[in-house]
PDB file of N, CA and C in Angstrom:
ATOM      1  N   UNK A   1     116.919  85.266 104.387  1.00  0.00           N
ATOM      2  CA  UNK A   1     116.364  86.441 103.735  1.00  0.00           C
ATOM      3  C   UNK A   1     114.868  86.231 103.483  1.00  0.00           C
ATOM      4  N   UNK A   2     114.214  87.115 103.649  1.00  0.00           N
ATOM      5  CA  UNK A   2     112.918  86.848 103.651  1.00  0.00           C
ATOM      6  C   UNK A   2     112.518  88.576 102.388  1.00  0.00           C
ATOM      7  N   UNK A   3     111.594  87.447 101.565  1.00  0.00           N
ATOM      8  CA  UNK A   3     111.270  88.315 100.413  1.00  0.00           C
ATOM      9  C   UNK A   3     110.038  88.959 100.446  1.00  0.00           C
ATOM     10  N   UNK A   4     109.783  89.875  99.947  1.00  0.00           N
ATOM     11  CA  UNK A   4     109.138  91.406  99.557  1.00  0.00           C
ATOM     12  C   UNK A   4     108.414  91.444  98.132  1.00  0.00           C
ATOM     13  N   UNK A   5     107.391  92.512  98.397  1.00  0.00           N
ATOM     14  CA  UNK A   5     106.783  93.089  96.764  1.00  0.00           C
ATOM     15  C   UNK A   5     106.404  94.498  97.698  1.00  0.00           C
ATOM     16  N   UNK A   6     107.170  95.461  96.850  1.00  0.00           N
ATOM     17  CA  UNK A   6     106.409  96.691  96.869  1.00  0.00           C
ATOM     18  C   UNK A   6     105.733  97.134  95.913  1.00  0.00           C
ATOM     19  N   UNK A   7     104.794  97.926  96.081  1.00  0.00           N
ATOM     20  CA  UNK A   7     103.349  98.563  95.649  1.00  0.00           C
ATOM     21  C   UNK A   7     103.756 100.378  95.479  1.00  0.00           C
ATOM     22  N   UNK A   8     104.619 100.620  94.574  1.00  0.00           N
ATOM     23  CA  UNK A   8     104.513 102.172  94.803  1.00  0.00           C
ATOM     24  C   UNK A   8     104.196 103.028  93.948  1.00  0.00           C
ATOM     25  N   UNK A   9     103.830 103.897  94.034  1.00  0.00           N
ATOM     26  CA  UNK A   9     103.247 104.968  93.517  1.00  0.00           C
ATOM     27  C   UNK A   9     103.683 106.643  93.400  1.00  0.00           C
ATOM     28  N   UNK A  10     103.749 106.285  92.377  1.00  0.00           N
ATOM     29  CA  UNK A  10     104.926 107.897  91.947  1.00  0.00           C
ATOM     30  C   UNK A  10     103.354 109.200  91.445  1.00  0.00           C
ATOM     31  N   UNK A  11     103.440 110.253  92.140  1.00  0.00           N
ATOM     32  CA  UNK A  11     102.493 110.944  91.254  1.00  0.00           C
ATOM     33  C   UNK A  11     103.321 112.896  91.702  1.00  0.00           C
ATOM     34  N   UNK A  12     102.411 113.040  90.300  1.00  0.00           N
ATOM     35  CA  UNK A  12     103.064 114.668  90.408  1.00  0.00           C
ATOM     36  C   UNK A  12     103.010 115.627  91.628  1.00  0.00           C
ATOM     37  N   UNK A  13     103.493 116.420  91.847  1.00  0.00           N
ATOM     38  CA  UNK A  13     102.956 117.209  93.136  1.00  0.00           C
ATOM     39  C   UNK A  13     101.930 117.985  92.821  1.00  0.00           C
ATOM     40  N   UNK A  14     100.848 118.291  93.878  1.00  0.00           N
ATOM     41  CA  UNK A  14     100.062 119.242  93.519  1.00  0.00           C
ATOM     42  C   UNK A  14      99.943 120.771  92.841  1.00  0.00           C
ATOM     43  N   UNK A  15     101.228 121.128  93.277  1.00  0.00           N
ATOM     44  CA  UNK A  15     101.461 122.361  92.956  1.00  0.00           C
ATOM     45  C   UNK A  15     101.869 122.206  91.500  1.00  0.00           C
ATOM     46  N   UNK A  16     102.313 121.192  90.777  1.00  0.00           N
ATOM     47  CA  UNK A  16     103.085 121.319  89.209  1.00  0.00           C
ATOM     48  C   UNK A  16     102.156 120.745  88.499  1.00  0.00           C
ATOM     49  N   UNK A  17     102.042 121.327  87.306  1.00  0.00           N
ATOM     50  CA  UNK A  17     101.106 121.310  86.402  1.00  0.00           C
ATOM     51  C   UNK A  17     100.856 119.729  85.714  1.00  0.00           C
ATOM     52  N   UNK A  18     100.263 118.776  85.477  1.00  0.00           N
ATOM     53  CA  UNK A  18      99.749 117.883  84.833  1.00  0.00           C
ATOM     54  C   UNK A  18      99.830 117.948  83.509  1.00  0.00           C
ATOM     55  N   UNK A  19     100.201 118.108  82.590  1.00  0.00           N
ATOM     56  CA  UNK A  19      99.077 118.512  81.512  1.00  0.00           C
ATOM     57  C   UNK A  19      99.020 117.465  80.514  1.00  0.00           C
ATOM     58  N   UNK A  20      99.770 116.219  81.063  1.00  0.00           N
ATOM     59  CA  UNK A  20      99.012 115.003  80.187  1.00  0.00           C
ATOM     60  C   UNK A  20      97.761 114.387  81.265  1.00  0.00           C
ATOM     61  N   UNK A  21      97.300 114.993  82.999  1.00  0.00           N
ATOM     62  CA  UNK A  21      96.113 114.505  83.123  1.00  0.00           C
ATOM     63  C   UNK A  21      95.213 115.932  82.781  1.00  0.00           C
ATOM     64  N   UNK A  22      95.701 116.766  82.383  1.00  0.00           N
ATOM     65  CA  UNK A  22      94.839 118.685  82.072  1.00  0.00           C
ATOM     66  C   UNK A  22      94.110 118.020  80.373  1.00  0.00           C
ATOM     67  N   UNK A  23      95.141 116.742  79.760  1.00  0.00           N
ATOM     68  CA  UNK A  23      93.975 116.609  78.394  1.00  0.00           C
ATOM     69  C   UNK A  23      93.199 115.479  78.728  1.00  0.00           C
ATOM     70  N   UNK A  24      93.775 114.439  79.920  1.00  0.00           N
ATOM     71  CA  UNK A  24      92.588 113.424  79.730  1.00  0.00           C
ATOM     72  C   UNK A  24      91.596 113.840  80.464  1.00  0.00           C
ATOM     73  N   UNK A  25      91.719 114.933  81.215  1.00  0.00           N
ATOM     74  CA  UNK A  25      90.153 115.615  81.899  1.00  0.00           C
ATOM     75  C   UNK A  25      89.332 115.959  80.630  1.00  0.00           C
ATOM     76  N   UNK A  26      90.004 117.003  79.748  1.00  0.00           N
ATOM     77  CA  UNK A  26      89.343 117.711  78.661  1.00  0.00           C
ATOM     78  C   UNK A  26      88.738 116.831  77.920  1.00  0.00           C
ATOM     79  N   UNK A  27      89.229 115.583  77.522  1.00  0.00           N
ATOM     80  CA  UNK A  27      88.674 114.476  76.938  1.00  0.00           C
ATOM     81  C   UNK A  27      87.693 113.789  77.599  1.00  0.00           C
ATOM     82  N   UNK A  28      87.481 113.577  79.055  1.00  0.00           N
ATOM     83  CA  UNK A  28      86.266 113.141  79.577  1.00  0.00           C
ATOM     84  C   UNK A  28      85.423 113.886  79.073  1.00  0.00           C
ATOM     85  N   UNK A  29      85.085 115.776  79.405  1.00  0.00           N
ATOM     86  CA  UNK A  29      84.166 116.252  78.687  1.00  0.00           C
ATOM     87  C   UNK A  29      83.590 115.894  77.482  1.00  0.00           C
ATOM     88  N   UNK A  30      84.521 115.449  76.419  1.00  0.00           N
ATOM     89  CA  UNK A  30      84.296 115.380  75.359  1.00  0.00           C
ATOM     90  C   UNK A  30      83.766 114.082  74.947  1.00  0.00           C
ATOM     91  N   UNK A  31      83.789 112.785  75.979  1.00  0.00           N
ATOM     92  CA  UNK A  31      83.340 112.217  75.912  1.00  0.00           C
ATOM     93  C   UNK A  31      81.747 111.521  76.812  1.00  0.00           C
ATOM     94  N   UNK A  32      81.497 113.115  76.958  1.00  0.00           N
ATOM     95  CA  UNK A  32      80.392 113.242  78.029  1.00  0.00           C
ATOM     96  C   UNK A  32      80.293 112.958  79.289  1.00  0.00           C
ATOM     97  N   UNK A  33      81.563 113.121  79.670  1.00  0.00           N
ATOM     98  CA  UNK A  33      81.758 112.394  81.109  1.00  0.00           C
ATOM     99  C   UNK A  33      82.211 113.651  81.797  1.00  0.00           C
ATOM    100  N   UNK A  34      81.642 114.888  81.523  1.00  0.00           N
ATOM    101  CA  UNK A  34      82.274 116.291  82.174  1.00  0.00           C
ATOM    102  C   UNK A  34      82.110 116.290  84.046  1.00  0.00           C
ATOM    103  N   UNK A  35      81.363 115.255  84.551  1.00  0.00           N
ATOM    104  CA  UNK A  35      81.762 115.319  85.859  1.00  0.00           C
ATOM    105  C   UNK A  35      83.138 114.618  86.435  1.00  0.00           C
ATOM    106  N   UNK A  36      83.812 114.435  85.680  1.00  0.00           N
ATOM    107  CA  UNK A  36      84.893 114.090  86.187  1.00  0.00           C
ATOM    108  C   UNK A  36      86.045 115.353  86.063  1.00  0.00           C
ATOM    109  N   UNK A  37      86.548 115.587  86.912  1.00  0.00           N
ATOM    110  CA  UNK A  37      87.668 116.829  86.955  1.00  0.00           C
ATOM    111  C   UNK A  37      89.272 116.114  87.513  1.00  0.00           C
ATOM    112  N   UNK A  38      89.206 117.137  87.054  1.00  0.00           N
ATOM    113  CA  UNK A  38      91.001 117.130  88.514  1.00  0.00           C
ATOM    114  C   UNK A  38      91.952 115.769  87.887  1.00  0.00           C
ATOM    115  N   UNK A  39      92.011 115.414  86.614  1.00  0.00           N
ATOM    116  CA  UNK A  39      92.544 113.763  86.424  1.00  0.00           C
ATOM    117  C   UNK A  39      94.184 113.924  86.631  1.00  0.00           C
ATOM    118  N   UNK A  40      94.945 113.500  87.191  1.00  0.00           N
ATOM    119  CA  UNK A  40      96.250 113.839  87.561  1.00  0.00           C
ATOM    120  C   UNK A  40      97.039 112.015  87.316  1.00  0.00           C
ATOM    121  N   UNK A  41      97.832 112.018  86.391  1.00  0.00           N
ATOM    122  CA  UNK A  41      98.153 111.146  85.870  1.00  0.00           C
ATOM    123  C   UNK A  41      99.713 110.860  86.582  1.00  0.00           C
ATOM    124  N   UNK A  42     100.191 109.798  87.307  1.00  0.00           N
ATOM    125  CA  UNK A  42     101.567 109.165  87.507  1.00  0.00           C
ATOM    126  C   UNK A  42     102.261 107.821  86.721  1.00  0.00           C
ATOM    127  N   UNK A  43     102.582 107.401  87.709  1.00  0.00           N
ATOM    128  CA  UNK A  43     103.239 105.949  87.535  1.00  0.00           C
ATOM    129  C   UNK A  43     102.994 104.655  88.919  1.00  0.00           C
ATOM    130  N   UNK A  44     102.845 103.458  88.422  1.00  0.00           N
ATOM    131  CA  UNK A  44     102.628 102.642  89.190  1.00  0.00           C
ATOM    132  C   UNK A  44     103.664 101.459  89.219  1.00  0.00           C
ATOM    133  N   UNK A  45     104.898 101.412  90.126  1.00  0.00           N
ATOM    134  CA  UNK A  45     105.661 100.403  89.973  1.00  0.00           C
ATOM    135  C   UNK A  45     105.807  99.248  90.874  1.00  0.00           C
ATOM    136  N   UNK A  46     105.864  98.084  90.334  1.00  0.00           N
ATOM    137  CA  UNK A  46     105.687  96.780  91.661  1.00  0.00           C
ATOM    138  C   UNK A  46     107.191  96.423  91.390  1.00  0.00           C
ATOM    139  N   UNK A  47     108.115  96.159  92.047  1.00  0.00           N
ATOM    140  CA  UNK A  47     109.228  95.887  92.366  1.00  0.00           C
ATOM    141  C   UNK A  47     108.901  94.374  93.409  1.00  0.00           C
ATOM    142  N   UNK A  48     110.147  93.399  93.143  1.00  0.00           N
ATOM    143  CA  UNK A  48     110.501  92.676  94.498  1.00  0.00           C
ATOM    144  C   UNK A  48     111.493  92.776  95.044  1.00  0.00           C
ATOM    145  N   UNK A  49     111.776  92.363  96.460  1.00  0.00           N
ATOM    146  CA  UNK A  49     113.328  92.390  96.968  1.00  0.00           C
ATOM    147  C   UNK A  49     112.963  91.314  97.852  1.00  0.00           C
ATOM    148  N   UNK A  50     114.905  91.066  98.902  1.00  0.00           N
ATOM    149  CA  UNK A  50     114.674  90.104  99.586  1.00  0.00           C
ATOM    150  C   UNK A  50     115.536  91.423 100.670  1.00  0.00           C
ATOM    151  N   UNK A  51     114.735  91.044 101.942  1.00  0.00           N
ATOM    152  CA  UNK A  51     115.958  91.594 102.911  1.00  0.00           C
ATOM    153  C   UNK A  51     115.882  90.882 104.545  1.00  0.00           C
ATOM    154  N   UNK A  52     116.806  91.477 104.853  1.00  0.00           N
ATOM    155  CA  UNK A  52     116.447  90.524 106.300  1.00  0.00           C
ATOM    156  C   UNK A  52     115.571  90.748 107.173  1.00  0.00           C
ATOM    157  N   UNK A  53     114.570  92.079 106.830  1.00  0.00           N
ATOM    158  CA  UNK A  53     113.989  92.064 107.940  1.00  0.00           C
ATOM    159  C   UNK A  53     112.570  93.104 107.523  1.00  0.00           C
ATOM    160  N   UNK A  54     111.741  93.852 107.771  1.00  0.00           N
ATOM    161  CA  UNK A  54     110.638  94.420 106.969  1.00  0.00           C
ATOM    162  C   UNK A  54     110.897  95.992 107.133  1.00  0.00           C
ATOM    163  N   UNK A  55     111.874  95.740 108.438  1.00  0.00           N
ATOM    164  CA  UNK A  55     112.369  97.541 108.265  1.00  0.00           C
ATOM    165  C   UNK A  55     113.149  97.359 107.238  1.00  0.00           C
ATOM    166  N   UNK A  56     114.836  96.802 106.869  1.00  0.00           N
ATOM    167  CA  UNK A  56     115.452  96.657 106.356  1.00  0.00           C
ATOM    168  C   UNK A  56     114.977  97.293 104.658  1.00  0.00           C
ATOM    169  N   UNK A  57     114.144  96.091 104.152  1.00  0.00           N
ATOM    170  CA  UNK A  57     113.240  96.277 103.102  1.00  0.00           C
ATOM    171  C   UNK A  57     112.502  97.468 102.844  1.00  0.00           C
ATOM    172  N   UNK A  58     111.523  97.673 103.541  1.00  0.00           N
ATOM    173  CA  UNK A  58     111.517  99.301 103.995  1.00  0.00           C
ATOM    174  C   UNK A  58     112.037 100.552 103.586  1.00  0.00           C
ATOM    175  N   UNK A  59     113.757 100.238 104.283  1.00  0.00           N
ATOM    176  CA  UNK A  59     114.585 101.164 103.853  1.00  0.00           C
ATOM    177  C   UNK A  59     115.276 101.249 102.504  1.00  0.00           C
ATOM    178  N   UNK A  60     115.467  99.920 101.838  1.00  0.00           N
ATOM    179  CA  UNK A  60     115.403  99.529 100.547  1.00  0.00           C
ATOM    180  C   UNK A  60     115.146 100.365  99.501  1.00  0.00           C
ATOM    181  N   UNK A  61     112.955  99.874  99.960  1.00  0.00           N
ATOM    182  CA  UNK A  61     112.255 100.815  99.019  1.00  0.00           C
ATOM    183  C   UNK A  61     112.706 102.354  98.773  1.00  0.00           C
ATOM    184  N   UNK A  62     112.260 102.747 100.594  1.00  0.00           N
ATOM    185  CA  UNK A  62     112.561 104.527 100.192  1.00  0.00           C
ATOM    186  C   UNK A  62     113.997 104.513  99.532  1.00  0.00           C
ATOM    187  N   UNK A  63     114.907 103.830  99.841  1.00  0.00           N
ATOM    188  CA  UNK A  63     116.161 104.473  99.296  1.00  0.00           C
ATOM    189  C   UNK A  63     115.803 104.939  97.455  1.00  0.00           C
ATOM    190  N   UNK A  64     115.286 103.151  96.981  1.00  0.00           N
ATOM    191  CA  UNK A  64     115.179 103.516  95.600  1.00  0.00           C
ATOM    192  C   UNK A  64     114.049 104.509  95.021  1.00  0.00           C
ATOM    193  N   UNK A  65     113.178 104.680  95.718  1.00  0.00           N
ATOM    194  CA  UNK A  65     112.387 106.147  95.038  1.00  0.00           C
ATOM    195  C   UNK A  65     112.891 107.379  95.527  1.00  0.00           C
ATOM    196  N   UNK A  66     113.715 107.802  96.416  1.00  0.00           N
ATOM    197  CA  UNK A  66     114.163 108.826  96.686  1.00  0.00           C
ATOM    198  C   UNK A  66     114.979 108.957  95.398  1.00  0.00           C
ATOM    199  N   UNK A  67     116.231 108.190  95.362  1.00  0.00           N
ATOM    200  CA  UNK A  67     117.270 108.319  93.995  1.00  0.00           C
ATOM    201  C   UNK A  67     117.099 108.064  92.719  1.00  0.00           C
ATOM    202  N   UNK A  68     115.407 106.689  92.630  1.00  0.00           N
ATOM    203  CA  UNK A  68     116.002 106.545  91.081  1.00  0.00           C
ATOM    204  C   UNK A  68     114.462 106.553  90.408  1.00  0.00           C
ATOM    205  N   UNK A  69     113.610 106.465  91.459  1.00  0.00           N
ATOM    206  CA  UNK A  69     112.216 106.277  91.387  1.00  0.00           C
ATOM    207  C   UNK A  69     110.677 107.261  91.072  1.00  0.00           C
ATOM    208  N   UNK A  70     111.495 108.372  91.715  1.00  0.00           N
ATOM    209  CA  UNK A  70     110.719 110.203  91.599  1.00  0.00           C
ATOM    210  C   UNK A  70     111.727 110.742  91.776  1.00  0.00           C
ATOM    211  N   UNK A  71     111.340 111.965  90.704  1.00  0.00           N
ATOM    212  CA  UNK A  71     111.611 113.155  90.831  1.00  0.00           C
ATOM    213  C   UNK A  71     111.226 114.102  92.193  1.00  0.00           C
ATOM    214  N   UNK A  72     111.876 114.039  93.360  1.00  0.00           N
ATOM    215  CA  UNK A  72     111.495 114.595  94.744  1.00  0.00           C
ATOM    216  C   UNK A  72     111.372 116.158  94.247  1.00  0.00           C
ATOM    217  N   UNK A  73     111.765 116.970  93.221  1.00  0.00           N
ATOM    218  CA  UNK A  73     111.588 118.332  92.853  1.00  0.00           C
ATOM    219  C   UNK A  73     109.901 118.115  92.429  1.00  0.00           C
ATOM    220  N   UNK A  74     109.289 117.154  91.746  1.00  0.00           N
ATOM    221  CA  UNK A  74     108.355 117.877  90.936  1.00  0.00           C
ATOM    222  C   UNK A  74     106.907 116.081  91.638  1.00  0.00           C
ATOM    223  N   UNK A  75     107.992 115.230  91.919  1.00  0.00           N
ATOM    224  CA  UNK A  75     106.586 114.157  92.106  1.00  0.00           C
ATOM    225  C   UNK A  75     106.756 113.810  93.829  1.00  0.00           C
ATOM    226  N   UNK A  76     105.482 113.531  94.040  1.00  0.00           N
ATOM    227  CA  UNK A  76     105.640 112.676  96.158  1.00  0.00           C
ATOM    228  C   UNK A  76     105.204 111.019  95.379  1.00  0.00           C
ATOM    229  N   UNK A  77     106.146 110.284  96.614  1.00  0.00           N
ATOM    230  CA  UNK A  77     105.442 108.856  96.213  1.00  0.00           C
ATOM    231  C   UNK A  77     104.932 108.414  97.257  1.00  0.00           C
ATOM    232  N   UNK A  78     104.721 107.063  97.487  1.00  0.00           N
ATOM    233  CA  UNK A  78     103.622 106.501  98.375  1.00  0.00           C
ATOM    234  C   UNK A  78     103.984 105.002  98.253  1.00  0.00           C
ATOM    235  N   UNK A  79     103.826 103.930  98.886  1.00  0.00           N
ATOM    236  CA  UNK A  79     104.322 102.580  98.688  1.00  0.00           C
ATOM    237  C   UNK A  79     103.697 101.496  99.793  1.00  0.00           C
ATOM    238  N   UNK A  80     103.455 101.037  99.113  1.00  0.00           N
ATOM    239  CA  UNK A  80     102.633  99.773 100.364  1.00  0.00           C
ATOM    240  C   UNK A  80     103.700  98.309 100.516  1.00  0.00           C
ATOM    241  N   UNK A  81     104.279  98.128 101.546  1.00  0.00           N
ATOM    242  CA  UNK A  81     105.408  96.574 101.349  1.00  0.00           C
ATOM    243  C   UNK A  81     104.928  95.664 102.122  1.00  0.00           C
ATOM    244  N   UNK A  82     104.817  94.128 101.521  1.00  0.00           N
ATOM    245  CA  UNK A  82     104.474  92.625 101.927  1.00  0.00           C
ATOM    246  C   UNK A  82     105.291  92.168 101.668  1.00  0.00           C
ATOM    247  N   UNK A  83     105.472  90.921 102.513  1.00  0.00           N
ATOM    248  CA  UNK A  83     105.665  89.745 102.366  1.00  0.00           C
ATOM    249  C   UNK A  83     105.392  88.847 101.419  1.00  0.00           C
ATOM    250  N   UNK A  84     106.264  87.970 100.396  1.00  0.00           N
ATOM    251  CA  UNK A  84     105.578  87.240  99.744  1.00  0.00           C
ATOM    252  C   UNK A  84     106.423  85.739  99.968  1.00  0.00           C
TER     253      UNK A  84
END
């Protein structure tokens, strides 16, 4: 078995509203930093596994953010997998 770290990244979809990154934008303004817009806030999870092979692992990952990882109604994720 050869072991893994995934790198993934859960964030809202574009189309659904933010609105815990809709106050930390409002709060940049307020902290004079009004060129910053658009702040869209997720989740960042590092997981390890072992599998036999890097597709295998792979399929692993997506399995667990499809079912337990995002909300596929309201977030898209994204995931980077190595070797460790």
């Amino acid at each position: 078995m050869i072991k893994f770290q995934a790198e993934i990244d859960v964030m809202p979809k574009k189309e659904i509203l933010d609105p815990q990154g809709k106050a930390v934008t409002g709060s940049m303004k307020n902290l004079g930093l009004s060129e910053i817009q658009n702040v869209r806030i997720g989740k960042h999870i590092t997981l390890e596994l072992e599998a036999a092979t890097e597709t295998a692992a792979h399929e692993k990952v997506e399995l667990a953010c499809k079912n337990l990882l995002a909300n596929l109604i309201m977030e898209s994720y994204s995931f980077n997998l190595k070797q460790i």
